[in-house]
N, C-alpha and C. Protein backbone atom coordinates (compact mmCIF):
# COMPACT_ATOMS: atom_id res chain seq x y z
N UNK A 1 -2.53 42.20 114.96
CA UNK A 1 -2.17 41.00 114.26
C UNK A 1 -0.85 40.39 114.68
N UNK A 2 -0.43 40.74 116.21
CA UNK A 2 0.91 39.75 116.36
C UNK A 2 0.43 38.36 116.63
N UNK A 3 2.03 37.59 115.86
CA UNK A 3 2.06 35.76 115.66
C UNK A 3 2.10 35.44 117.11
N UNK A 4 1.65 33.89 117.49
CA UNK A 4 2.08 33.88 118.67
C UNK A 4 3.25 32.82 118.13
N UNK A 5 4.40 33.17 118.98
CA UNK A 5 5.49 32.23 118.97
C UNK A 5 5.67 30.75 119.02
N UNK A 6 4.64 30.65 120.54
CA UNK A 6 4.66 29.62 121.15
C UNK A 6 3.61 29.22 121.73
N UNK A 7 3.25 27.92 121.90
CA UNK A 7 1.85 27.38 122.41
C UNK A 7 1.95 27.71 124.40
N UNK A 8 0.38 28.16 124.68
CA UNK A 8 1.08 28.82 125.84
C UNK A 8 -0.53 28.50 126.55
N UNK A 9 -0.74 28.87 127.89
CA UNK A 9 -2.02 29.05 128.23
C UNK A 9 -2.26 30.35 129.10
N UNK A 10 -3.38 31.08 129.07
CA UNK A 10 -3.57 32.22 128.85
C UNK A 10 -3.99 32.66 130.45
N UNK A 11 -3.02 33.61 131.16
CA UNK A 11 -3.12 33.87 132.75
C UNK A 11 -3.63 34.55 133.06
N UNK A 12 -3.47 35.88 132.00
CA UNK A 12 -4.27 37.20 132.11
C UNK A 12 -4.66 37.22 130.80
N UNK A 13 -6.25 38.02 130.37
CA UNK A 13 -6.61 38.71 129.61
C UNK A 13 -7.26 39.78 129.94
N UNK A 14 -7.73 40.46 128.51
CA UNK A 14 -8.45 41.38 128.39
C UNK A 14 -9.16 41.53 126.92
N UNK A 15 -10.26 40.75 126.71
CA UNK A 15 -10.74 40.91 125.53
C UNK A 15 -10.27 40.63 124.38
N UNK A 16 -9.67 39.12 124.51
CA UNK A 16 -8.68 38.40 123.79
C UNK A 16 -9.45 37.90 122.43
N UNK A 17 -8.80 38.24 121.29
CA UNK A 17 -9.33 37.72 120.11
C UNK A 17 -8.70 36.79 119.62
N UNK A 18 -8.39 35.43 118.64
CA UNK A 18 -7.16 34.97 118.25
C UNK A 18 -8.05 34.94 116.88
N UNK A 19 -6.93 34.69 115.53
CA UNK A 19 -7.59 34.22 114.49
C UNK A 19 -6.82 32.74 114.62
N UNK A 20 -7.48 31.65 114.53
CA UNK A 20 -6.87 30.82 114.76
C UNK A 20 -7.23 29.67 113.38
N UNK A 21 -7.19 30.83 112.12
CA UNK A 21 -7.77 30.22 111.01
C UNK A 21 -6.31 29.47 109.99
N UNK A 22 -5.35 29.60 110.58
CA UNK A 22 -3.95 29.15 110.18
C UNK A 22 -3.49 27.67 110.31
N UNK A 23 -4.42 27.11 111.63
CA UNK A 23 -4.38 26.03 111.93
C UNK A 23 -5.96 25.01 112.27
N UNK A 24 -6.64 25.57 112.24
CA UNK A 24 -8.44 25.19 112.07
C UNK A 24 -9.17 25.07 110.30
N UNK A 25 -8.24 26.49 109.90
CA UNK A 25 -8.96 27.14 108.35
C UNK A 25 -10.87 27.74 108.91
N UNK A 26 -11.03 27.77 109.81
CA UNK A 26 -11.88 28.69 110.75
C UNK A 26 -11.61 29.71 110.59
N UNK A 27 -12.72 31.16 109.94
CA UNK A 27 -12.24 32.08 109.87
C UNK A 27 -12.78 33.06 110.78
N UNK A 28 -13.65 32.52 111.52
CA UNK A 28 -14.16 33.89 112.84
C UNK A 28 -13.14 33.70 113.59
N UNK A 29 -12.91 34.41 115.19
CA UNK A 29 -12.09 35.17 115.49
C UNK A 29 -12.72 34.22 116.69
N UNK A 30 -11.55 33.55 117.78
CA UNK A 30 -12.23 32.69 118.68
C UNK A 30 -11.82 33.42 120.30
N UNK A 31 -13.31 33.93 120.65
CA UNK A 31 -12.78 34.66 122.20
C UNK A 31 -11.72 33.85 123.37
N UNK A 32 -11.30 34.01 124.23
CA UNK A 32 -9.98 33.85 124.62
C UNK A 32 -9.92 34.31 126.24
N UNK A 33 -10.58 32.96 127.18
CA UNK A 33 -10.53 33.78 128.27
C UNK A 33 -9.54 32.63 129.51
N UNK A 34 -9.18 33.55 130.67
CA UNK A 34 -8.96 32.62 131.69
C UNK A 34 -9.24 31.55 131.96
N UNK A 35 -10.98 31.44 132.12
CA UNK A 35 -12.07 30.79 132.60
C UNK A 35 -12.27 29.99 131.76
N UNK A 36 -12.05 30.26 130.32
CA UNK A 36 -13.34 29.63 129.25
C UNK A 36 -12.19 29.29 127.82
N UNK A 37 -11.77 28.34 127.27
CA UNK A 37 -10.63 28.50 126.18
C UNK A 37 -9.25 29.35 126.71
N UNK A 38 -8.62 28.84 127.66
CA UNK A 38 -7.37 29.54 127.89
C UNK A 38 -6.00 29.32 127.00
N UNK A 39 -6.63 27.99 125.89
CA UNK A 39 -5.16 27.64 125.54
C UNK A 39 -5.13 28.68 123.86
N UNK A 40 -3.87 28.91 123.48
CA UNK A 40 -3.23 29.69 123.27
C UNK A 40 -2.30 28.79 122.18
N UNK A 41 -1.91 28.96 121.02
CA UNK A 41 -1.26 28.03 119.73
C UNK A 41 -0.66 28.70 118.89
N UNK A 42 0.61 28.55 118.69
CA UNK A 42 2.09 29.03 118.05
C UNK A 42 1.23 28.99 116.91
N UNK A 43 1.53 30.14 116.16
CA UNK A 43 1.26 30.11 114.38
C UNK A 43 -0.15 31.06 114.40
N UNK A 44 -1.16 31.31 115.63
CA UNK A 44 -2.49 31.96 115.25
C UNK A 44 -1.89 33.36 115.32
N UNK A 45 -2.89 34.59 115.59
CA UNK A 45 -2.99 35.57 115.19
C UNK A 45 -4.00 36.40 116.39
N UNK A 46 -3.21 37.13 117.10
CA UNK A 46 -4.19 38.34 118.03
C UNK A 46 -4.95 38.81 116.97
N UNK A 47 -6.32 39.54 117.20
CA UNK A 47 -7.03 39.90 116.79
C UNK A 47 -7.20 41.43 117.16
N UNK A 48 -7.60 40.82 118.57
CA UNK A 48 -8.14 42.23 119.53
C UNK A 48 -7.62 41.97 120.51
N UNK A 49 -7.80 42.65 121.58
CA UNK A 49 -7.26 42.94 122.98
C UNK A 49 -5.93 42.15 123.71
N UNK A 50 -6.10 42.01 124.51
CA UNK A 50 -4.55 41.96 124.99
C UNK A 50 -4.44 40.38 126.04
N UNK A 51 -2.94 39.95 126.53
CA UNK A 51 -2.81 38.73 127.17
C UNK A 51 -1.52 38.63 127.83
N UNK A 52 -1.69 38.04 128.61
CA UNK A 52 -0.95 36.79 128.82
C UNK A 52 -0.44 35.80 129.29
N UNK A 53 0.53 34.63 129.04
CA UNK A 53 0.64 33.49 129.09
C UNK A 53 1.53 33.08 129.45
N UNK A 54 1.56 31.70 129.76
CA UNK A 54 2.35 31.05 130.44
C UNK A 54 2.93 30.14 128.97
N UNK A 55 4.32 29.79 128.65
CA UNK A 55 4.85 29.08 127.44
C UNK A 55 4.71 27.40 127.79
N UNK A 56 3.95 26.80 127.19
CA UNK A 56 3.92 25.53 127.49
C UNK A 56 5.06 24.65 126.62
N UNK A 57 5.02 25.37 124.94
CA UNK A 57 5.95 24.78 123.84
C UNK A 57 6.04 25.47 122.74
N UNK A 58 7.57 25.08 122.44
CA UNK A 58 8.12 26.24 121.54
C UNK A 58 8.70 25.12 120.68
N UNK A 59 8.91 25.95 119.32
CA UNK A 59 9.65 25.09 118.09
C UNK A 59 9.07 23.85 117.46
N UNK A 60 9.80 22.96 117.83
CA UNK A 60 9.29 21.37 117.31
C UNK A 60 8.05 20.93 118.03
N UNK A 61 7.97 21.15 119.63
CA UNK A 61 7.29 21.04 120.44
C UNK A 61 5.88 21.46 120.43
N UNK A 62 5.74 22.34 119.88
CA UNK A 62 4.35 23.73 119.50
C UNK A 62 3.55 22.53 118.66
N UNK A 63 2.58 22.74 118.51
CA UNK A 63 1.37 22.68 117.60
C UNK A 63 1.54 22.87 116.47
N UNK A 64 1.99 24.02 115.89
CA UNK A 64 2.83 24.06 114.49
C UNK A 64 3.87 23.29 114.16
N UNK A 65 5.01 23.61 115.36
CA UNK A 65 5.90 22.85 114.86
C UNK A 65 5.66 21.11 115.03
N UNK A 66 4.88 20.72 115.69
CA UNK A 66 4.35 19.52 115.27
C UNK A 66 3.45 18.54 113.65
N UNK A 67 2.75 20.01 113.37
CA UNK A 67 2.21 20.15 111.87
C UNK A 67 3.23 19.95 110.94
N UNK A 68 4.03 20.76 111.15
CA UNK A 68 5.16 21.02 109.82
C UNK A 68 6.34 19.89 109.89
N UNK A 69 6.56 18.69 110.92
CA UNK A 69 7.12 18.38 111.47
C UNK A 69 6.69 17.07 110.56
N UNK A 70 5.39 16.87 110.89
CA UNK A 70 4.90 15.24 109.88
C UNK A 70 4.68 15.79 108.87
N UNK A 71 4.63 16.95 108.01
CA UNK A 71 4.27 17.39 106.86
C UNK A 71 5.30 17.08 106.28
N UNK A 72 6.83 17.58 106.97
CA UNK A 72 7.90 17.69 106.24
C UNK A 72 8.50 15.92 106.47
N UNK A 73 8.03 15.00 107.22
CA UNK A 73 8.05 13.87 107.18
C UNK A 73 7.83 12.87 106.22
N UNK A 74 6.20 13.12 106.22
CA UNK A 74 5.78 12.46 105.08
C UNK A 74 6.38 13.11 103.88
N UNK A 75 6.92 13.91 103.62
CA UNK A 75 7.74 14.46 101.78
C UNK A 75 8.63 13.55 102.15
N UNK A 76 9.83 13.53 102.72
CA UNK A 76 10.70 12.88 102.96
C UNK A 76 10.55 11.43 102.43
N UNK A 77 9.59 10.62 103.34
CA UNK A 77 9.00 9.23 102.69
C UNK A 77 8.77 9.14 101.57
N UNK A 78 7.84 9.92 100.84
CA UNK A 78 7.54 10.11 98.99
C UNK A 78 9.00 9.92 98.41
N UNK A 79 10.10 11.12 98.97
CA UNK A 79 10.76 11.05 98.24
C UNK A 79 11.81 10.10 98.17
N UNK A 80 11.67 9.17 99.03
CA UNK A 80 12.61 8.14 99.59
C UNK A 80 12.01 6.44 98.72
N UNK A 81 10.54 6.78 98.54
CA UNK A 81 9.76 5.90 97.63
C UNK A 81 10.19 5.65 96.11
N UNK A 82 10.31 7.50 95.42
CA UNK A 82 10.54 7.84 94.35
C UNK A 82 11.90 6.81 93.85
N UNK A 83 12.64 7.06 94.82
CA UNK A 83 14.48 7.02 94.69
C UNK A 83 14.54 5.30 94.66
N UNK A 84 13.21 4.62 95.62
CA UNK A 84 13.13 3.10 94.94
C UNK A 84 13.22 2.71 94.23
N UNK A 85 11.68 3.48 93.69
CA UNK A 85 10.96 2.67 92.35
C UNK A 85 11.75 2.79 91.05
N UNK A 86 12.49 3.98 90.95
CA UNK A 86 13.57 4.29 89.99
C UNK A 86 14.91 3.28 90.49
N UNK A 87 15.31 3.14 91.38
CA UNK A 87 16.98 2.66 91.68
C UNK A 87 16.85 1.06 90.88
């Protein structure tokens, strides 16, 4: 069950599992090969076997941190609305 850090694409495997239900809400386990689905997304979850990758993006840059990025955006706006309609 290690996180992956960073969004990456996948150079070597070996019977790569990801749970990639963190960012899909998909809860089977999505195989993970060179050839076939190589990319690889900050925030999922190894499953099974082993990898690895090349770092495409980290932090703000990632897939997550892109998620959490307009998530924590749009609050911002609400709360910038709130502070209107009251002022």
């Amino acid at each position: 069950g290690d996180l992956l850090p960073a969004d990456g694409v996948l150079i070597q495997g070996n019977d790569l599992k990801i749970d990639e239900s963190a960012l899909t809400g998909e809860s089977d386990h999505v195989r993970k090969a060179v050839d076939k689905d190589p990319l690889l997304l900050s925030g999922t979850h190894v499953m099974e076997g082993s990898g690895r990758m090349v770092v495409t993006a980290v932090g703000v840059n990632s897939q997550s941190g892109i998620i959490f990025t307009l998530l924590g955006a749009g609050g911002d706006e609400e709360e910038e609305e709130r502070k209107d309609k009251k002022g």
